[in-house]
Protein backbone atom coordinates (compact mmCIF):
# COMPACT_ATOMS: atom_id res chain seq x y z
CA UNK A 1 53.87 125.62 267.46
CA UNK A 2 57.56 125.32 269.08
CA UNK A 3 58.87 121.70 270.79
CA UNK A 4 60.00 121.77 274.56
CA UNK A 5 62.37 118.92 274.53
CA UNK A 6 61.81 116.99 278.44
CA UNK A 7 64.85 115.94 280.65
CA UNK A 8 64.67 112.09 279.23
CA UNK A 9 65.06 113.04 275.40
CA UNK A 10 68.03 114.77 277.18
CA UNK A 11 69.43 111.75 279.30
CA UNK A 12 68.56 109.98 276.38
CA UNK A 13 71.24 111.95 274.08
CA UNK A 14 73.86 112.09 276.37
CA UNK A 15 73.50 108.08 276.56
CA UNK A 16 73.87 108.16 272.35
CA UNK A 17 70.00 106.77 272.59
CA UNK A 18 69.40 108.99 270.19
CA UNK A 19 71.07 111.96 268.00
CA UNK A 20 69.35 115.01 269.10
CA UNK A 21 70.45 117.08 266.67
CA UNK A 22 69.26 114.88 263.85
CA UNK A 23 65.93 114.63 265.37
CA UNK A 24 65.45 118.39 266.13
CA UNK A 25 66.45 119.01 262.66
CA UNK A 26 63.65 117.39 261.47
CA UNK A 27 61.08 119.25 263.08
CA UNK A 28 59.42 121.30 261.18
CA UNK A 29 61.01 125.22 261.10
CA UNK A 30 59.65 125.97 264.67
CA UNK A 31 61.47 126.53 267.73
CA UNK A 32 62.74 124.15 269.94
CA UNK A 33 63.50 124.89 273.27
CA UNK A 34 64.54 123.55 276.78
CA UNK A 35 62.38 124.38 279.73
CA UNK A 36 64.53 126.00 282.93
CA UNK A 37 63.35 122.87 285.15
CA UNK A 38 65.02 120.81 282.56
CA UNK A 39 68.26 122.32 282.67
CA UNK A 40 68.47 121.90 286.69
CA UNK A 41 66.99 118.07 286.21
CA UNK A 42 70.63 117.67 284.18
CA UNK A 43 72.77 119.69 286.40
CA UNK A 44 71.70 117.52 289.33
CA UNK A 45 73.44 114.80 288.34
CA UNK A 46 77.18 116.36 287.78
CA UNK A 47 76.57 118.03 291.33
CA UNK A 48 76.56 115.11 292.93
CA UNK A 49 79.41 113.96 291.78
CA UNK A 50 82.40 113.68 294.21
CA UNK A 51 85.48 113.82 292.51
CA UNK A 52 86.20 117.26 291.37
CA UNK A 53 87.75 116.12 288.00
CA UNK A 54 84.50 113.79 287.25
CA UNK A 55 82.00 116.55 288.18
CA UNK A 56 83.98 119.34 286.26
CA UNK A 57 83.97 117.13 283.25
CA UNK A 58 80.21 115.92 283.30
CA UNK A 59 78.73 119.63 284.32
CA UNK A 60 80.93 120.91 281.04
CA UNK A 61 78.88 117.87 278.73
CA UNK A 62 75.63 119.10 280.52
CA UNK A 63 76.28 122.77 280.00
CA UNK A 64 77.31 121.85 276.27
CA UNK A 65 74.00 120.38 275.62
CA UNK A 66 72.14 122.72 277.19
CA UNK A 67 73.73 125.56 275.66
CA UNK A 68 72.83 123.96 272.16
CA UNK A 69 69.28 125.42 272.74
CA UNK A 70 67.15 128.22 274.01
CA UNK A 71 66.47 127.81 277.60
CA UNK A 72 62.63 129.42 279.03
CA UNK A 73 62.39 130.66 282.38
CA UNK A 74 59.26 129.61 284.18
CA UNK A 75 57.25 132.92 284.74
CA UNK A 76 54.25 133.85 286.47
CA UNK A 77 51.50 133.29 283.59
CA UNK A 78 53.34 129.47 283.51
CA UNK A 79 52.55 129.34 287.39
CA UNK A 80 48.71 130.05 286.66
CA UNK A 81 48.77 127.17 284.14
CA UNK A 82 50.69 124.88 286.16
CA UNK A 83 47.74 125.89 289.62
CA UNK A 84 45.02 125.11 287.44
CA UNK A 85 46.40 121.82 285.63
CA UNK A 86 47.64 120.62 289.29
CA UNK A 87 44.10 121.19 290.68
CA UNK A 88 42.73 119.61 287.81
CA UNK A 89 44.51 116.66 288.19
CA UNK A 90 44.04 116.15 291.92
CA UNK A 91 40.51 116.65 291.52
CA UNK A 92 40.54 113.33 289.16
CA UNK A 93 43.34 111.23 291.62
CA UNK A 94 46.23 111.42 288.80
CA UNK A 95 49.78 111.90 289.73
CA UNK A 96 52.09 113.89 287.91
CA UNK A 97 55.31 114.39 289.00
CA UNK A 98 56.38 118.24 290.31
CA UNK A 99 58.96 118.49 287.72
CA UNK A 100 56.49 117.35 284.40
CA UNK A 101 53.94 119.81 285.68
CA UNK A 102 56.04 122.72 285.54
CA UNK A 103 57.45 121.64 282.18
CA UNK A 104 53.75 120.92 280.91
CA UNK A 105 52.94 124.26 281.90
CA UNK A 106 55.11 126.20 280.33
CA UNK A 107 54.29 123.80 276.96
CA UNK A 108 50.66 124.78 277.57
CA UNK A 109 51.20 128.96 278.00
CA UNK A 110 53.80 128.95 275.25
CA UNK A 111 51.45 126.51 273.04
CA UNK A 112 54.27 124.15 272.65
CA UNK A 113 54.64 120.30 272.17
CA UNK A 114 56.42 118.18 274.30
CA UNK A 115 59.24 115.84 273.05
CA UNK A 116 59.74 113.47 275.68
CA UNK A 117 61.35 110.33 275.95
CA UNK A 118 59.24 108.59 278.57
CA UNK A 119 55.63 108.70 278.08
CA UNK A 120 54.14 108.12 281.44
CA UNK A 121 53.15 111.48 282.81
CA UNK A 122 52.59 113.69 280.24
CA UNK A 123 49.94 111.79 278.14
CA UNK A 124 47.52 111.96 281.68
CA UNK A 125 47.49 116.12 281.32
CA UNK A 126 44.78 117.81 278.62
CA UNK A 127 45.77 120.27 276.24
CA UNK A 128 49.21 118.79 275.68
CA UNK A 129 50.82 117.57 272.67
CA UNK A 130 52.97 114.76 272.95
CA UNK A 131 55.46 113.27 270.42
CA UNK A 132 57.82 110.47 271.59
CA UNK A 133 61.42 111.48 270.35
């Protein structure tokens, strides 16, 4: 089982929360990964930046930390899982944000954990695991 590390261990990191590459290091030898929706969820904020010189500098610290792990597309098979856990949770009233059902998908196809930093949304979708980094 790999880890898909969620947008808020992310923020979290680049606010020296935590060290990120302390706590990936000790996972056990299994990937860890970043999910594509992730990677936009960080990029947002440097975009709307208005000052060129501010926005060049915080997209380059976002790019770094992406680029310090693998990043997984969000494919078709993930789009099955994400229909069927969506409908799921309609059918019982619980919302979960866009965003954390596209990244729990993709944890569910590639039978993956999520790391996360904010424990609201993903604890309220079966057949994830859930560690709080």
């Amino acid at each position: 089982m790999g880890t898909l590390i969620d947008t808020s261990v992310l923020v979290a990191a680049q606010r020296d929360q935590i060290d990120l590459s302390r706590v990936a290091a000790s996972q056990p030898a299994e990937p860890v990964a970043i999910p594509a929706i992730c990677a936009a969820e960080l990029l947002h904020g440097p975009y709307r930046l208005r000052h060129a010189v501010a926005r060049s500098r915080a997209e380059q610290r976002v790019e770094q930390l992406i680029a310090s792990f693998p990043v997984i597309a969000f494919d078709l098979d993930m789009a099955r899982v994400h229909a069927q856990l969506g409908a799921e949770l309609a059918e019982k009233g619980t919302l979960v944000g866009t965003h954390d059902l596209l990244i729990a998908a993709t944890a569910v196809w590639l039978d993956y954990r999520i790391a996360t930093h904010d424990l609201r949304s993903f604890p309220k979708i079966r057949g994830l695991d859930v560690v709080k980094w």
